[in-house]
C-alpha atoms as a PDB file:
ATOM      1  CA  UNK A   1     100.686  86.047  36.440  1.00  0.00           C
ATOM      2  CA  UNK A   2      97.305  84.375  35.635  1.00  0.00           C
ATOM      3  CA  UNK A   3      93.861  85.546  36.568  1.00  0.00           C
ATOM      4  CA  UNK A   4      93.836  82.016  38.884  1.00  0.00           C
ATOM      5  CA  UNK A   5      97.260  83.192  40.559  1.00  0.00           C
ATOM      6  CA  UNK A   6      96.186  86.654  41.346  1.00  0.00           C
ATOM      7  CA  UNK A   7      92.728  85.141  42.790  1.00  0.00           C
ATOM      8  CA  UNK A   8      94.733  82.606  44.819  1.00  0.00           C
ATOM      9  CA  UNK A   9      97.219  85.617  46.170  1.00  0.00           C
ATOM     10  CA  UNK A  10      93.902  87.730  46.987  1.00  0.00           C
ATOM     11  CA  UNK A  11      92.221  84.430  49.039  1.00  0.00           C
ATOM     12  CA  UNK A  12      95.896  83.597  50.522  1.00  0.00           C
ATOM     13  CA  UNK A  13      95.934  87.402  52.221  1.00  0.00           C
ATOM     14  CA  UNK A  14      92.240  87.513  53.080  1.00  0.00           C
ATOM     15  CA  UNK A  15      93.060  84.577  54.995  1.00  0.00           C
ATOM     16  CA  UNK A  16      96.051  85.786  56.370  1.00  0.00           C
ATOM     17  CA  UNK A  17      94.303  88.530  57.575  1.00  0.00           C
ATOM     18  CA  UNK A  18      91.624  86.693  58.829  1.00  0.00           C
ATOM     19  CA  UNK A  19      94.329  84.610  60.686  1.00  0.00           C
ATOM     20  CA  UNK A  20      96.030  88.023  62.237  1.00  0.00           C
ATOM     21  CA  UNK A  21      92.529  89.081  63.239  1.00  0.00           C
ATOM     22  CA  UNK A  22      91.869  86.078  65.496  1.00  0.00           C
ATOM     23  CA  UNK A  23      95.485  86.099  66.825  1.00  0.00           C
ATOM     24  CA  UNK A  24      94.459  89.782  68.026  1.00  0.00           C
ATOM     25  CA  UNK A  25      91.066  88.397  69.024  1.00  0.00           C
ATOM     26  CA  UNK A  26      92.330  85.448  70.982  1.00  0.00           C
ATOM     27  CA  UNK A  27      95.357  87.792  72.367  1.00  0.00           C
ATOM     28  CA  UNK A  28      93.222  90.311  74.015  1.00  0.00           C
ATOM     29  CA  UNK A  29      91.014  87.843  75.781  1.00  0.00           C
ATOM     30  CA  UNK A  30      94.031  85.926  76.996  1.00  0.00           C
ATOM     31  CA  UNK A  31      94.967  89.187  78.648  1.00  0.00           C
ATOM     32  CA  UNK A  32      91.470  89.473  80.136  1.00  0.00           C
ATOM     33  CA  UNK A  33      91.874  85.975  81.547  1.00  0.00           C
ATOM     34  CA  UNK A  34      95.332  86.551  82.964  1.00  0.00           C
ATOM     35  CA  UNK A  35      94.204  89.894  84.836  1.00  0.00           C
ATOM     36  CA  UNK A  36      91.033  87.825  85.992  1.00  0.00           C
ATOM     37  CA  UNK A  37      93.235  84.971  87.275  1.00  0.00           C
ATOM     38  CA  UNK A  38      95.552  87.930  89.172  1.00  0.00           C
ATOM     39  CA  UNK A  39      92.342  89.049  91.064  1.00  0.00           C
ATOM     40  CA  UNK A  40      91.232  85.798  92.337  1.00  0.00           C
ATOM     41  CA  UNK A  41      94.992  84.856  93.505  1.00  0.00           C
ATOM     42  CA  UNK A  42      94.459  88.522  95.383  1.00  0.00           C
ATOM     43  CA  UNK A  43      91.002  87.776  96.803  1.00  0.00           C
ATOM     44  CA  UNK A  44      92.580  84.196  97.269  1.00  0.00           C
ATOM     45  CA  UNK A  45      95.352  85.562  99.499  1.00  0.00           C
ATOM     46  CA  UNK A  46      93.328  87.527 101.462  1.00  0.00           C
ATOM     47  CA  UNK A  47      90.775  85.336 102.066  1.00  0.00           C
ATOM     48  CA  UNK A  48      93.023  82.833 103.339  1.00  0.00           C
ATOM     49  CA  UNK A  49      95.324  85.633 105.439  1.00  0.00           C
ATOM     50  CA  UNK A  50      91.231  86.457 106.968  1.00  0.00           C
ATOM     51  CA  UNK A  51      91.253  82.499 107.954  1.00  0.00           C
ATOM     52  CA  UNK A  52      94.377  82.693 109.152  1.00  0.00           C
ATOM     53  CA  UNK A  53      93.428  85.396 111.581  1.00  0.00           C
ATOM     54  CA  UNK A  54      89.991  83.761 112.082  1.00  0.00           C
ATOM     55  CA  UNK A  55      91.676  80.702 113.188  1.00  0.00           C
ATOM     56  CA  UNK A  56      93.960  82.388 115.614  1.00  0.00           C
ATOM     57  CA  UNK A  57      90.901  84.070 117.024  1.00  0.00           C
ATOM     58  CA  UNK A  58      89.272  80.515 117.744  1.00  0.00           C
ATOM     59  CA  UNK A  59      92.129  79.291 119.367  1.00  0.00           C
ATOM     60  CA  UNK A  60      92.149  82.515 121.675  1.00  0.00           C
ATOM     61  CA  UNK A  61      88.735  81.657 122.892  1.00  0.00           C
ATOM     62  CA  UNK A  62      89.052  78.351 122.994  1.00  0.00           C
ATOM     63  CA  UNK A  63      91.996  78.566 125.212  1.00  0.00           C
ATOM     64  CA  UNK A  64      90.039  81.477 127.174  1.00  0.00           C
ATOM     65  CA  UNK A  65      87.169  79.229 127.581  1.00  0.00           C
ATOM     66  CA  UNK A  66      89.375  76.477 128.810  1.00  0.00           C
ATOM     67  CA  UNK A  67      90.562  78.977 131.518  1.00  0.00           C
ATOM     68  CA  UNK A  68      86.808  80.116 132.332  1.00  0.00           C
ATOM     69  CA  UNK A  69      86.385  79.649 136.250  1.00  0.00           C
ATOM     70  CA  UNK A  70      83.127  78.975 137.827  1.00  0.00           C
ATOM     71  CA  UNK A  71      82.598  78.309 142.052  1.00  0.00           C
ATOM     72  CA  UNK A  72      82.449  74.580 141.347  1.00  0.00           C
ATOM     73  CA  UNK A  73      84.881  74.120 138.518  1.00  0.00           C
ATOM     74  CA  UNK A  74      88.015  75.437 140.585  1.00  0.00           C
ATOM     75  CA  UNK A  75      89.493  71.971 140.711  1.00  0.00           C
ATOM     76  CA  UNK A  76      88.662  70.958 137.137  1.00  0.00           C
ATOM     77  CA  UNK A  77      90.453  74.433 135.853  1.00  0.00           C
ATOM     78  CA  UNK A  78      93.488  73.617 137.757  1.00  0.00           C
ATOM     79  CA  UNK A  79      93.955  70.561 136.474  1.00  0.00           C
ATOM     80  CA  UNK A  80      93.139  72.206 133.099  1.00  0.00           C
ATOM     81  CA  UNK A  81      95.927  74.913 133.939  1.00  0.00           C
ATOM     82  CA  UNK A  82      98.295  72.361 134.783  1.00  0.00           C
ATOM     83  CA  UNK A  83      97.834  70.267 131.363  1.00  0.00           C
ATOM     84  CA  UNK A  84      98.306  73.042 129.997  1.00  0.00           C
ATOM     85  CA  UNK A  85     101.856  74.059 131.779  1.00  0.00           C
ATOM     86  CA  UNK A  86     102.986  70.213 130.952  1.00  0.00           C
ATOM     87  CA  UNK A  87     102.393  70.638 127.245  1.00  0.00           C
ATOM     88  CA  UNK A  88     103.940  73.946 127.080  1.00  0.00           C
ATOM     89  CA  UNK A  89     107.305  72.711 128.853  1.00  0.00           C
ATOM     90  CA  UNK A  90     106.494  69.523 126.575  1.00  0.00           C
ATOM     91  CA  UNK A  91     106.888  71.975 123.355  1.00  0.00           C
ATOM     92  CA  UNK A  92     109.835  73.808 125.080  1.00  0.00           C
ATOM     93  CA  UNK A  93     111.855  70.658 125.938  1.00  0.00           C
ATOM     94  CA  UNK A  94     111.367  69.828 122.175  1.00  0.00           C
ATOM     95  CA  UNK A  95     112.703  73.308 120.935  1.00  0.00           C
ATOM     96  CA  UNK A  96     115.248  73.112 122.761  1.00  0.00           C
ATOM     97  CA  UNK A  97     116.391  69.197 121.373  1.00  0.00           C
END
């Protein structure tokens, strides 16, 4: 082996080495970047299970406030109740289908 071939070897491993250093490099922060991606899927899910529930919750008082009875209102709330009966044998009759 020549002095050029054993300079050429010595540059081909530094670079391999360099090479296996970046692999490591570039590994490590991939693994950072999955477990950060795994958190915001978490706070993802749970944000959208709280709007879920949120949601649910609206429709509670909106339904509440639909039932809400003043001295006046008694004939507007039964009309109110009774759309309401008709779309909920409405939704049965289409279970049921």
């Amino acid at each position: 082996m020549t002095e050029d071939d054993s300079r050429l070897i010595e540059q081909f491993e530094g670079k391999i080495r360099k090479l296996a250093d970046l692999y490591e490099t570039v590994k490590c922060t991939n693994s950072e970047l999955r477990s950060q991606l795994e958190a915001k899927d978490q706070e993802i899910r749970q944000l959208k299970d709280e709007l879920d529930a949120m949601k649910e919750s609206y429709q509670y008082l909106k339904q509440s406030k639909v039932l809400e009875v003043s001295g006046h209102d008694i004939d507007d709330t039964k009309r109110r109740v009774q759309g309401l009966v008709r779309e909920i044998d409405h939704c049965i009759k289409l279970l049921t289908v």
